[in-house]
Protein backbone atom coordinates (compact mmCIF):
# COMPACT_ATOMS: atom_id res chain seq x y z
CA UNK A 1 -66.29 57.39 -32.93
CA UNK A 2 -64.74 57.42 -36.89
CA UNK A 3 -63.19 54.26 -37.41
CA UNK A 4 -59.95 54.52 -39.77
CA UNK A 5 -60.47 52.90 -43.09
CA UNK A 6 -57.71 52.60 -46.12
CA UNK A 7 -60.71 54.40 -48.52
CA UNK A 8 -61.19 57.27 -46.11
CA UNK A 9 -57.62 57.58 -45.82
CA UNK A 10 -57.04 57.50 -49.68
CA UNK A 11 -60.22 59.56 -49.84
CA UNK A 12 -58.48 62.34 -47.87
CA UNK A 13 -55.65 61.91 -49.83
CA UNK A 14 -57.10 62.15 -53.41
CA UNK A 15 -59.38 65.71 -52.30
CA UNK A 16 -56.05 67.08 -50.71
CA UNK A 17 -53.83 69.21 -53.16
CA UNK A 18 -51.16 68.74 -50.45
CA UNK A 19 -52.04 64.80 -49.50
CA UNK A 20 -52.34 64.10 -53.83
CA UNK A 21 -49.00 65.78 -54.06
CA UNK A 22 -47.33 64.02 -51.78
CA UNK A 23 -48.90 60.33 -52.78
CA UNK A 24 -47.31 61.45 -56.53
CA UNK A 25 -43.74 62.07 -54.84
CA UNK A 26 -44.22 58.65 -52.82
CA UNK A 27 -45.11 56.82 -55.41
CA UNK A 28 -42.62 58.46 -57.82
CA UNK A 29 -39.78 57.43 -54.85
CA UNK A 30 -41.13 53.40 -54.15
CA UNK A 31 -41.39 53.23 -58.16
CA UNK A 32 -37.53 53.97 -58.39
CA UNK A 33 -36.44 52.05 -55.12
CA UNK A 34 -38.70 49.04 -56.90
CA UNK A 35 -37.07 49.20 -60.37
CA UNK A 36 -33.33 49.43 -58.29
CA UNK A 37 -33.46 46.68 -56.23
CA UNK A 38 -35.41 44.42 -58.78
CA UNK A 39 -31.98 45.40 -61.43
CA UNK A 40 -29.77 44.67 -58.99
CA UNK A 41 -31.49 41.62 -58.27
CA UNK A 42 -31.69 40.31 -61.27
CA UNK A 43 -28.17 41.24 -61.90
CA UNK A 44 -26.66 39.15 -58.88
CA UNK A 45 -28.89 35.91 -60.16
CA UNK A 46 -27.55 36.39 -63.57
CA UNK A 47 -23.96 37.73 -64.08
CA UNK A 48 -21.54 36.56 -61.79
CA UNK A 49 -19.60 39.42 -60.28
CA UNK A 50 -17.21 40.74 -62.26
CA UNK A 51 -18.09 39.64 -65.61
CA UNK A 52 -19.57 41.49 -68.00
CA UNK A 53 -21.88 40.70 -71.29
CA UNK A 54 -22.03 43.06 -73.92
CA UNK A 55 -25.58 44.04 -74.81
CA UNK A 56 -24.34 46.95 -77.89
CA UNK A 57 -20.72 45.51 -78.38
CA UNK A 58 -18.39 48.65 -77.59
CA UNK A 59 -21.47 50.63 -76.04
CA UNK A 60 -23.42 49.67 -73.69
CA UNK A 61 -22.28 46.39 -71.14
CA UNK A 62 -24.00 44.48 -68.48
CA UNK A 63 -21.03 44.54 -66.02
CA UNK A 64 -21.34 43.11 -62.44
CA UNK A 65 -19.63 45.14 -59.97
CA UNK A 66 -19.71 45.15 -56.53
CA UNK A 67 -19.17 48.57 -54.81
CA UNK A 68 -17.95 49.21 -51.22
CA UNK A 69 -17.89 53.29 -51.76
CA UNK A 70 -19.51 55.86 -53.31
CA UNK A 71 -20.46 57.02 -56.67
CA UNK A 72 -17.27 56.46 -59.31
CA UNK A 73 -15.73 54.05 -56.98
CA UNK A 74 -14.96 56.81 -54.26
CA UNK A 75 -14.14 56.34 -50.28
CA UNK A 76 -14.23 52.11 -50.99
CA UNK A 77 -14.23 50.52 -47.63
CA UNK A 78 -16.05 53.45 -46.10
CA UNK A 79 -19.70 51.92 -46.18
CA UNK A 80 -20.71 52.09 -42.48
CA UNK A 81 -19.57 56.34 -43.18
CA UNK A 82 -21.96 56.12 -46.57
CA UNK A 83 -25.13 54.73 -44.70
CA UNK A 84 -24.40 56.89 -41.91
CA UNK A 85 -24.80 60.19 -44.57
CA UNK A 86 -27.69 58.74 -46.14
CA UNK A 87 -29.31 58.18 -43.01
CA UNK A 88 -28.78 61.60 -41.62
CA UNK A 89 -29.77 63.11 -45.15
CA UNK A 90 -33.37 61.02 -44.66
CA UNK A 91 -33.60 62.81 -41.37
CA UNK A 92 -32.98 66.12 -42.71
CA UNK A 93 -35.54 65.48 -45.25
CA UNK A 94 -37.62 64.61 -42.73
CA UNK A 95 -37.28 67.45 -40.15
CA UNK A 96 -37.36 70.17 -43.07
CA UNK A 97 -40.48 68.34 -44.78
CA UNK A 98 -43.14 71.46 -43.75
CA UNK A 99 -40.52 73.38 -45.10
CA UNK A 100 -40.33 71.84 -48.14
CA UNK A 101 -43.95 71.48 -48.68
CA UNK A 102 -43.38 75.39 -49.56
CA UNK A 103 -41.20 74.38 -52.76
CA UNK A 104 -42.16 74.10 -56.30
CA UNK A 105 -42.97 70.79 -57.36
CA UNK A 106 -39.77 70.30 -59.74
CA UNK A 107 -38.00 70.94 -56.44
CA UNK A 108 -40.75 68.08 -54.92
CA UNK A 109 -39.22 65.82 -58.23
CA UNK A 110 -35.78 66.02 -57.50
CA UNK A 111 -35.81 65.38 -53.99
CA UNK A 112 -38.21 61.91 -54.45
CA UNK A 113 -35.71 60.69 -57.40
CA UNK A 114 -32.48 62.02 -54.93
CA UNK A 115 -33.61 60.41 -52.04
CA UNK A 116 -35.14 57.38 -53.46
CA UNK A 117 -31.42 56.69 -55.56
CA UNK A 118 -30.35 57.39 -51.81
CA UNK A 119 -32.36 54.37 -50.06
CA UNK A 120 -32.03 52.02 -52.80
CA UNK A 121 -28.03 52.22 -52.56
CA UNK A 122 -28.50 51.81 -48.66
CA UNK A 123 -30.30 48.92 -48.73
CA UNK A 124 -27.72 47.21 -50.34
CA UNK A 125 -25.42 48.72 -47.87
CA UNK A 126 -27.14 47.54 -45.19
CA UNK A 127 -27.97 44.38 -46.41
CA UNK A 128 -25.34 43.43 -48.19
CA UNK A 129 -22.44 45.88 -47.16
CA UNK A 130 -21.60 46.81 -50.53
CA UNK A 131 -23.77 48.05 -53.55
CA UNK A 132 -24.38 46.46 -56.90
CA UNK A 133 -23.45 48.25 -59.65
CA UNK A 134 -24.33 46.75 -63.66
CA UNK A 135 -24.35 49.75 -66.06
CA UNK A 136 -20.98 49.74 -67.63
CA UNK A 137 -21.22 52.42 -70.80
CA UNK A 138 -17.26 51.59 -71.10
CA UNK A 139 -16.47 55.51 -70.74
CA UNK A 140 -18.00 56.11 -67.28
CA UNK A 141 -17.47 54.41 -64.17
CA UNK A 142 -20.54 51.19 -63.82
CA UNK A 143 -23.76 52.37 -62.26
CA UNK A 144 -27.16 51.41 -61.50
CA UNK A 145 -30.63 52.79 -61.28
CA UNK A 146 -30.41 54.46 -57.91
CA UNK A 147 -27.48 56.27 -59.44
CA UNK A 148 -29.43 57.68 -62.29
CA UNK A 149 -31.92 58.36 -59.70
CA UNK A 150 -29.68 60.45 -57.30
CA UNK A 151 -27.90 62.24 -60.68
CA UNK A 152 -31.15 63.21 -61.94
CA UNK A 153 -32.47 64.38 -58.72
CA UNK A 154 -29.58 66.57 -58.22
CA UNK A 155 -30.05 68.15 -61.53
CA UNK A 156 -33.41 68.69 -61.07
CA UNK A 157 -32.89 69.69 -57.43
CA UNK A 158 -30.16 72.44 -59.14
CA UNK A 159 -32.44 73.84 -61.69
CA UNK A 160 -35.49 74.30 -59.05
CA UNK A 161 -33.16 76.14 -57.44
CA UNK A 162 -31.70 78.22 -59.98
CA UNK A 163 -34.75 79.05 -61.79
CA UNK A 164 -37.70 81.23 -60.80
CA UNK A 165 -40.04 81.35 -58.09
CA UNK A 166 -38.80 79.35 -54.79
CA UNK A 167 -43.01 78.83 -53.96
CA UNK A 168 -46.06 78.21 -55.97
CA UNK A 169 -48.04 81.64 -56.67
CA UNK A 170 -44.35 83.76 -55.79
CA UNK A 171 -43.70 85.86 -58.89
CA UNK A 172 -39.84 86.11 -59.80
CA UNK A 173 -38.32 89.24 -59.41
CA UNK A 174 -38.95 91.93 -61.21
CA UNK A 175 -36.49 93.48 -64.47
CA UNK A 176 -35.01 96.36 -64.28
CA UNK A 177 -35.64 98.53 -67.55
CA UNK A 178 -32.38 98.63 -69.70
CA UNK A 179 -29.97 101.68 -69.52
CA UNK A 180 -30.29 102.90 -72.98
CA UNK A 181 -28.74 106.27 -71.88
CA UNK A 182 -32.23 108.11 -71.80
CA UNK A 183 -33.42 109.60 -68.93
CA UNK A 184 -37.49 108.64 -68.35
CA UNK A 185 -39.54 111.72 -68.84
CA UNK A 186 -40.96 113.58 -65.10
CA UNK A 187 -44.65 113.76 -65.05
């Protein structure tokens, strides 16, 4: 009988290309759900909500805001709706994750920094029914970390996409030679 030891199972993990890979994108994801909540946090201890201390005067503000809706202050009131979506996109994730083990690992990236942004704004939801939002660069709405998280995803999510080979080893698809009006000699 093998009995089941945390070395064997980080063993397995570290000689795995696939189990290595995926330790990267977990700890990638708890890194950024870590460094959100902490902010936020720290934020609630030390600003009271709604004011705001300027850390580069005109610039860049610690602002304490407290968000029932979405990203830019969108569907307020609607948080049950929000944590509903952000539960079924964690599913999705879940179901399609032998699918996506097929992806390139930028596509890998912006899916751990997506759906880490993702749980670190539902936690608040859930625990707090709102989210906390402290990032106030005085010409865009006040963020936090998960939001950089899920923007950044997305973008890198977007590029994957839009950019070469969908799989490791795939080679993109090949160029057609330029008409230059010459016909290529018969031989």
């Amino acid at each position: 009988m093998v009995k089941w030891s945390a070395r064997r199972a980080l063993g397995a993990l570290r000689f795995s290309p696939e189990g290595y890979g995926a330790l990267r994108y977990m700890l990638l994801a708890a890194a950024v759900i870590l460094a959100d909540q902490a902010t936020k946090y720290w934020v609630r201890l030390s600003v009271p909500s709604g004011a705001s201390e300027p850390i580069i005067p005109g610039i860049l503000h610690l602002t304490h805001v407290e968000n029932t809706g979405a990203a830019f202050g969108l569907f307020q009131g609607y948080t049950p709706i929000l944590a509903a979506i952000t539960a079924a996109l964690l599913l999705a994730a879940f179901f399609f994750r032998e699918r996506l083990k097929q992806e390139k690992p930028l596509f890998h990236v912006g899916c751990a920094l997506g759906l880490s942004g993702a749980v670190g704004n539902l936690i608040d939801r859930l625990l707090l029914g709102r989210v906390t939002d402290f990032i106030d660069l005085r010409f865009w709405p006040v963020f936090n970390v998960a939001d950089i998280s899920i923007t950044a995803g997305a973008l890198l999510l977007a590029w994957a996409i839009l950019t070469g080979p969908k799989r490791p080893g795939e080679s993109p698809p090949p160029e057609t030679p330029a008409d230059d009006g010459e016909r290529p000699a018969d031989g």
